[in-house]
Protein backbone atom coordinates (compact mmCIF):
# COMPACT_ATOMS: atom_id res chain seq x y z
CA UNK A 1 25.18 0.43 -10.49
CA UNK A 2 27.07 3.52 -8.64
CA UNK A 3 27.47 3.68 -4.68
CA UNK A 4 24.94 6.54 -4.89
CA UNK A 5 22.04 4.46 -6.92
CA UNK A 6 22.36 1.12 -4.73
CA UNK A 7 21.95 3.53 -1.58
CA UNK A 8 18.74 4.63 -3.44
CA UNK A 9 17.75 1.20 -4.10
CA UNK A 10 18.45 0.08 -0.61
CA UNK A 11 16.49 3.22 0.82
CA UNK A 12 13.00 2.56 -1.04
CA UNK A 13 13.17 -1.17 -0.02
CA UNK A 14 13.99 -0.22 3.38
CA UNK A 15 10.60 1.99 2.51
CA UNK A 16 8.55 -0.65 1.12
CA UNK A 17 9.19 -2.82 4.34
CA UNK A 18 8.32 0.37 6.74
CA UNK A 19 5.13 1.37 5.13
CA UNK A 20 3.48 -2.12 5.11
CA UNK A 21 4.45 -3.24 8.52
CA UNK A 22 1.25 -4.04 10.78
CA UNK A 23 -0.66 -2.68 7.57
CA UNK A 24 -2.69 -6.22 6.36
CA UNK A 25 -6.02 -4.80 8.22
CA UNK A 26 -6.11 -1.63 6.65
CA UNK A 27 -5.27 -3.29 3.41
CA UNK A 28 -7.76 -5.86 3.58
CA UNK A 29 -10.36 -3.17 4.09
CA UNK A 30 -9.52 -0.79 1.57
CA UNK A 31 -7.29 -2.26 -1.36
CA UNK A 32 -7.27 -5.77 -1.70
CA UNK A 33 -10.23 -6.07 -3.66
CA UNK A 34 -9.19 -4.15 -6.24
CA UNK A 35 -6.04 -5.97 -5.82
CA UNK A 36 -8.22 -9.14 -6.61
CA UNK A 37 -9.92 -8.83 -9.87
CA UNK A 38 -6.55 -9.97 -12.35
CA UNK A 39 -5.88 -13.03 -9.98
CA UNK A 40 -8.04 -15.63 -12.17
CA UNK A 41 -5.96 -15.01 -15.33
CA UNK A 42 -2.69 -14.94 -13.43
CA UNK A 43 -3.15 -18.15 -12.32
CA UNK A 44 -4.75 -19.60 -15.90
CA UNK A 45 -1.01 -17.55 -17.02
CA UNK A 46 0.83 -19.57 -14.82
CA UNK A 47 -0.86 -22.81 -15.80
CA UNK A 48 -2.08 -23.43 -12.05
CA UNK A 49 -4.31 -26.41 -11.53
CA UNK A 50 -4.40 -30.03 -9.62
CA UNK A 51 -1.40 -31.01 -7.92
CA UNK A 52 0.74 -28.29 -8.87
CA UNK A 53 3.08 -27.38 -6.83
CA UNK A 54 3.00 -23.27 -6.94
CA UNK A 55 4.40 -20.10 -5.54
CA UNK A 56 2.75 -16.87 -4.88
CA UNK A 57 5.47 -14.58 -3.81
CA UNK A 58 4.28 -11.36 -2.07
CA UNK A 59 1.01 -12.99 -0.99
CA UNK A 60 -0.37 -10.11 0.94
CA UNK A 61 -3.28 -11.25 2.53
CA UNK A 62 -3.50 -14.71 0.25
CA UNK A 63 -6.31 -13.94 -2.42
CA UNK A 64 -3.91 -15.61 -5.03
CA UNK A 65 -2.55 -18.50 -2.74
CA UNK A 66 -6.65 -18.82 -1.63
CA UNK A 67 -7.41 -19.51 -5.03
CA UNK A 68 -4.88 -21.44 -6.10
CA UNK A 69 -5.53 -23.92 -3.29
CA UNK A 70 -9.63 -24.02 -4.83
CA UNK A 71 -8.38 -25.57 -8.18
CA UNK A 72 -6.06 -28.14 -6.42
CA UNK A 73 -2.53 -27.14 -6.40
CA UNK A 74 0.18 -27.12 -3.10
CA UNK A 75 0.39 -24.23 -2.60
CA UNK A 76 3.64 -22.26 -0.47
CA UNK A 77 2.81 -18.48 -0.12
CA UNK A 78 5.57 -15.88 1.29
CA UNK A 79 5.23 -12.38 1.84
CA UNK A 80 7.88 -9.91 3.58
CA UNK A 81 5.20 -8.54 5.94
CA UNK A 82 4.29 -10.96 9.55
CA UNK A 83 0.87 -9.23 9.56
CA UNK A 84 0.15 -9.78 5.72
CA UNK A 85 0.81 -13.71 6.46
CA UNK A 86 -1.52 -14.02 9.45
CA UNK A 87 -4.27 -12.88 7.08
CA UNK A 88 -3.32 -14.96 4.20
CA UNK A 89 -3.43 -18.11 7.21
CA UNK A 90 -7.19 -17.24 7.54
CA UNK A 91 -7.39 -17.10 3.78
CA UNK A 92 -5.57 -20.05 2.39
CA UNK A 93 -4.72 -22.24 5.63
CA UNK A 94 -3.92 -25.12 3.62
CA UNK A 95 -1.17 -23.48 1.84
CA UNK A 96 2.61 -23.18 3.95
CA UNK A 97 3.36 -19.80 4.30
CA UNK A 98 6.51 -18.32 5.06
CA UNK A 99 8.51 -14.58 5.62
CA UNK A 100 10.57 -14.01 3.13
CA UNK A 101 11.92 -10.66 0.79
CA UNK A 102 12.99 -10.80 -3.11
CA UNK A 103 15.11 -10.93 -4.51
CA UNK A 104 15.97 -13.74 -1.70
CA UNK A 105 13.87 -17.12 -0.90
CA UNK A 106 14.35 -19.91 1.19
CA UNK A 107 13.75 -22.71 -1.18
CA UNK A 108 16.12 -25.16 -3.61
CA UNK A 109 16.66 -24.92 -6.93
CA UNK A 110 13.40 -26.00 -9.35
CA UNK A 111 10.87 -26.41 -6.61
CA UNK A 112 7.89 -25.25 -7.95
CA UNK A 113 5.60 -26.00 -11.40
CA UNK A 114 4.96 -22.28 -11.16
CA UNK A 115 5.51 -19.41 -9.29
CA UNK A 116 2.94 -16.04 -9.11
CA UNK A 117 3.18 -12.52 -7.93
CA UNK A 118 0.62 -10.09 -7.76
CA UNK A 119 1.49 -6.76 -8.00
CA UNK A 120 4.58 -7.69 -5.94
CA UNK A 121 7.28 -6.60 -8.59
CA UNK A 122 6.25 -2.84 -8.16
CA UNK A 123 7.95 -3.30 -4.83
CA UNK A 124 10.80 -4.25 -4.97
CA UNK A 125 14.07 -2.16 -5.79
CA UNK A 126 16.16 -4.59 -7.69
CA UNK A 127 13.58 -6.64 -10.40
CA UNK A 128 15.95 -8.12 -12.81
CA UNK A 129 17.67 -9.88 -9.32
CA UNK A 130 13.84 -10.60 -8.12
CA UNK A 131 13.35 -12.16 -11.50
CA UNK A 132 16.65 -14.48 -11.27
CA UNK A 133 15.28 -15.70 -8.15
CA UNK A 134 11.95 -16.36 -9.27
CA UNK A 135 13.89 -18.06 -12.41
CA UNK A 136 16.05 -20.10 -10.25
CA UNK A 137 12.88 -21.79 -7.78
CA UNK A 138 10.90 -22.66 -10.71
CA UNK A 139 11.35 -26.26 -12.53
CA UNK A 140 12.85 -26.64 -15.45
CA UNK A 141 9.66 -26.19 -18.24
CA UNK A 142 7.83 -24.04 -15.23
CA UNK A 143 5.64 -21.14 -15.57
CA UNK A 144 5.54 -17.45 -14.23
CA UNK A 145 3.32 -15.48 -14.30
CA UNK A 146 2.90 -11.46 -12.79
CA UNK A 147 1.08 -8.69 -12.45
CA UNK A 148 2.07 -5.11 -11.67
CA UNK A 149 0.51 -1.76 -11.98
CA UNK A 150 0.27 -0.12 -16.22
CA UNK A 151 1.20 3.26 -17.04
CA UNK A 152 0.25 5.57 -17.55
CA UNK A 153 -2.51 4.70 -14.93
CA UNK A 154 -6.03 5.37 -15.67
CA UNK A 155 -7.99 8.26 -14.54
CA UNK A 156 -9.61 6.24 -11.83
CA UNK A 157 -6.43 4.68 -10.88
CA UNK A 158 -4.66 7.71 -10.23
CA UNK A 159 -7.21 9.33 -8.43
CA UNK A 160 -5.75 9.65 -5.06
CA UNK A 161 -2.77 11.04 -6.79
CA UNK A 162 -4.18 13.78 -8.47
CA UNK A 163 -5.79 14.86 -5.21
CA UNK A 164 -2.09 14.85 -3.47
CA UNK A 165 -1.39 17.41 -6.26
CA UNK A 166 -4.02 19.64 -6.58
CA UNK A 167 -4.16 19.94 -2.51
CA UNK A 168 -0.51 20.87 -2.85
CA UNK A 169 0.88 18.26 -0.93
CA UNK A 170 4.89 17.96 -0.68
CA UNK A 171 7.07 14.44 -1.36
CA UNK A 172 9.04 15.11 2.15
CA UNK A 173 13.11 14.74 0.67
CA UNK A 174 13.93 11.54 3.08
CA UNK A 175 11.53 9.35 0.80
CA UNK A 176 12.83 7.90 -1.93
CA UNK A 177 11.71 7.87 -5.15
CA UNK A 178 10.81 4.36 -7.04
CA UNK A 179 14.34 3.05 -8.67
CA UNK A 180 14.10 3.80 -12.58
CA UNK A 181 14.37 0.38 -13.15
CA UNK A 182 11.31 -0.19 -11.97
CA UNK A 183 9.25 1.80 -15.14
CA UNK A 184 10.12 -0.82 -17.33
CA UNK A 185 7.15 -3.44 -15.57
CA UNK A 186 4.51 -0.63 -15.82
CA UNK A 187 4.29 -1.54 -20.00
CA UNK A 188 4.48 -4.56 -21.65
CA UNK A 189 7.27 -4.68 -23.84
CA UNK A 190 9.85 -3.49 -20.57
CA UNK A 191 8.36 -5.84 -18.67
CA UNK A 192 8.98 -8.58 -21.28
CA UNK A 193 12.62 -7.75 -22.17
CA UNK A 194 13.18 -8.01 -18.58
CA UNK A 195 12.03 -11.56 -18.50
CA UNK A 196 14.21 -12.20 -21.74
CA UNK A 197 17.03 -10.71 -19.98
CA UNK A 198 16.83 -12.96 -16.90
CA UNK A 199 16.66 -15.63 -19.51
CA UNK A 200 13.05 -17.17 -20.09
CA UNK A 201 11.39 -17.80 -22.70
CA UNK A 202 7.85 -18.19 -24.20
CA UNK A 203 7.78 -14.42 -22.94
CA UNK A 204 4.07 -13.24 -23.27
CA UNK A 205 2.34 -10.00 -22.12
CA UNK A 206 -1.07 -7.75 -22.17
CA UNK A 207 -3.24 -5.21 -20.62
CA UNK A 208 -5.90 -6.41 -18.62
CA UNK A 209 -8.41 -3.34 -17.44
CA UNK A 210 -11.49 -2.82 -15.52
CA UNK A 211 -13.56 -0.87 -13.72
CA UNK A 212 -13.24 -1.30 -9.34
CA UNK A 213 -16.32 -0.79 -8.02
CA UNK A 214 -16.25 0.53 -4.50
CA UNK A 215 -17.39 3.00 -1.81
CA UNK A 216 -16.09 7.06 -1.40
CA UNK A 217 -15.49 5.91 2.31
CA UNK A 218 -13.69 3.27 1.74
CA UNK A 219 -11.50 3.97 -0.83
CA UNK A 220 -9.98 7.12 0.93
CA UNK A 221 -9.75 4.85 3.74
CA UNK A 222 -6.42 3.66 2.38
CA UNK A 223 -4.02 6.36 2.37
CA UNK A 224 -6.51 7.40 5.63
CA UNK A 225 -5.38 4.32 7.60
CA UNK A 226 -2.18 4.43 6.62
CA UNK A 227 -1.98 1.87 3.54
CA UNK A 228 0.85 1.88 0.49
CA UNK A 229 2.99 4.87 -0.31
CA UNK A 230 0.16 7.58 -0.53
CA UNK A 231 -0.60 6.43 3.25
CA UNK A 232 2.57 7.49 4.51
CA UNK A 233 2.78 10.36 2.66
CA UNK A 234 -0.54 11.35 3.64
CA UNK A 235 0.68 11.32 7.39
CA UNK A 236 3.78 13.34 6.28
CA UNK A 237 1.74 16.54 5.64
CA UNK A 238 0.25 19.26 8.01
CA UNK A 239 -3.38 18.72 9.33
CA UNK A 240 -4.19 21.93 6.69
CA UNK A 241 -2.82 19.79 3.54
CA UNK A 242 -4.05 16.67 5.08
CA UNK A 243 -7.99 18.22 5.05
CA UNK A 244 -7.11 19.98 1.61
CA UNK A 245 -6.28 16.42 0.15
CA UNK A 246 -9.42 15.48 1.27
CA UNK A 247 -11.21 18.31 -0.14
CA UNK A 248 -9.71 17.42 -3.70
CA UNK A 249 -10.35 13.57 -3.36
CA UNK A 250 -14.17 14.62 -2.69
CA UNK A 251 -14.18 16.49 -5.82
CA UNK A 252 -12.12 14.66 -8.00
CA UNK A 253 -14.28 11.91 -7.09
CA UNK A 254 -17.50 13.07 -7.96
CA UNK A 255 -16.40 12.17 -11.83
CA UNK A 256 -16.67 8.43 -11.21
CA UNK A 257 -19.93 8.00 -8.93
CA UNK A 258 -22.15 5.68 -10.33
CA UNK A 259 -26.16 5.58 -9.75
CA UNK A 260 -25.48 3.54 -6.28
CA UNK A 261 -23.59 6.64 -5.35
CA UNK A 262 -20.14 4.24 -5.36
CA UNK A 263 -17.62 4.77 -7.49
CA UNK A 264 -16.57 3.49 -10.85
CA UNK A 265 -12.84 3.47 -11.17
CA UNK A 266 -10.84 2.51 -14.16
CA UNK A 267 -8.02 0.29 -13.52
CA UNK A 268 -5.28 -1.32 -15.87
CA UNK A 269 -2.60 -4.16 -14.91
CA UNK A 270 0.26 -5.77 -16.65
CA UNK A 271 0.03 -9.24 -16.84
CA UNK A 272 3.21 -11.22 -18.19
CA UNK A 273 3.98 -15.10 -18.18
CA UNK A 274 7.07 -17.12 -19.30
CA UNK A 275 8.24 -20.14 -19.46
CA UNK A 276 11.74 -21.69 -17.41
């Protein structure tokens, strides 16, 4: 990788860390849910049950860790975020929680049965180094499993996105785009060679899709409060592009409201597993 590219890669994590921080509230209220639904088949993935002794890295506010800790297992949870932990605490306050970034963490060599992520990967700059890491914690015979976002997205999924475009709205230059190595989890076979690559085996992968069911209010209450990428760029724009995004999201939205007057929004996750 050139000089130029791990400056790149070294901007958007310094991103990712900046656009999260002090952002668990506004997540809990407006994403996490969604954020929710693949968490019972990542954990079946990862094999998690009684007495296992698992990781979910990138815990956010501890649905997976949470729910782990119902069937049994011991549970350590880390996120990069202070805020995202104190929420996961509330969730999952059996489990040991701890700060801590990929592609770095603060354990030995083969201490866990499994180790989880969900939609963590999608975050961080360098993956194949995040997956070494992961590889390296797990027991020998150990299972990962992880979730990240599919493309191409889903109508419903990219939403918000299409509003930022039709309302005109600018990517100000000083935010960096996602590293290209990060397409390769958004479909299944990438995101499986990658695992190959950072040598596990028993390398498995699918879809998984649904419909989120939530409010109009609260789902533009994410980028409105500040929450993920779209948040921050959101605030980047003048008050005029700012209400013009708004006036797209309202109409854009109107194709997915059910007969409760919520919406109905198609979503679609990776899921992979392997095996140490």
């Amino acid at each position: 990788m050139s000089g130029i590219a791990e400056a790149d890669v070294d901007a958007f994590d310094a991103l990712e860390r900046r656009i999260w921080a002090g952002r668990a509230t506004a997540y809990a209220a407006s994403v996490a849910r969604l954020c929710a639904h693949p968490v019972p088949a990542l954990l079946d993935a990862a094999g998690v049950g009684p007495g296992s002794a698992v990781l979910d890295v990138g815990t956010g506010t501890g649905t997976a860790a949470a729910a782990a800790c119902a069937r049994g297992a011991r549970v350590t949870a880390v996120d990069a975020e202070p805020s995202m932990l104190a929420e996961a605490r509330r969730a999952a306050p059996e489990a040991e929680l701890h700060v801590a970034t990929l592609p770095e963490l603060p354990f030995a060599d083969g201490t866990f049965d499994a180790v989880v992520g969900n939609f963590v990967l999608n975050h961080v700059g360098r993956p194949a180094e995040a997956l070494a890491e992961l590889r390296r914690v797990l027991r020998p015979g150990g299972r990962l499993a992880l979730t990240t976002w599919a493309a191409p997205a889903p109508p419903g999924q990219s939403l918000l996105g299409r509003a930022f475009e039709a309302a005109g709205a600018v990517r100000p230059t000083d935010l960096p785009p996602p590293p290209a190595a990060l397409r390769a989890v958004t479909e299944v076979d990438g995101f499986l060679a990658l695992l190959a690559a950072a040598g596990f085996g028993g390398v498995d992968g699918r879809v998984v899709a649904w419909n989120h069911r939530t409010a109009v209010e609260t789902w533009w209450g994410g980028p409105a409060d500040g929450v993920a990428f779209l948040g921050e760029l959101l605030r980047r724009q003048s008050p005029e592009v700012r209400a013009g995004v708004r006036r797209e999201f309202d109409r854009l939205a109107a194709e997915f409201v059910g007969e409760d007057g919520g919406l109905e929004l198609p979503h679609a996750a990776v899921l992979v597993a392997a095996r140490r």
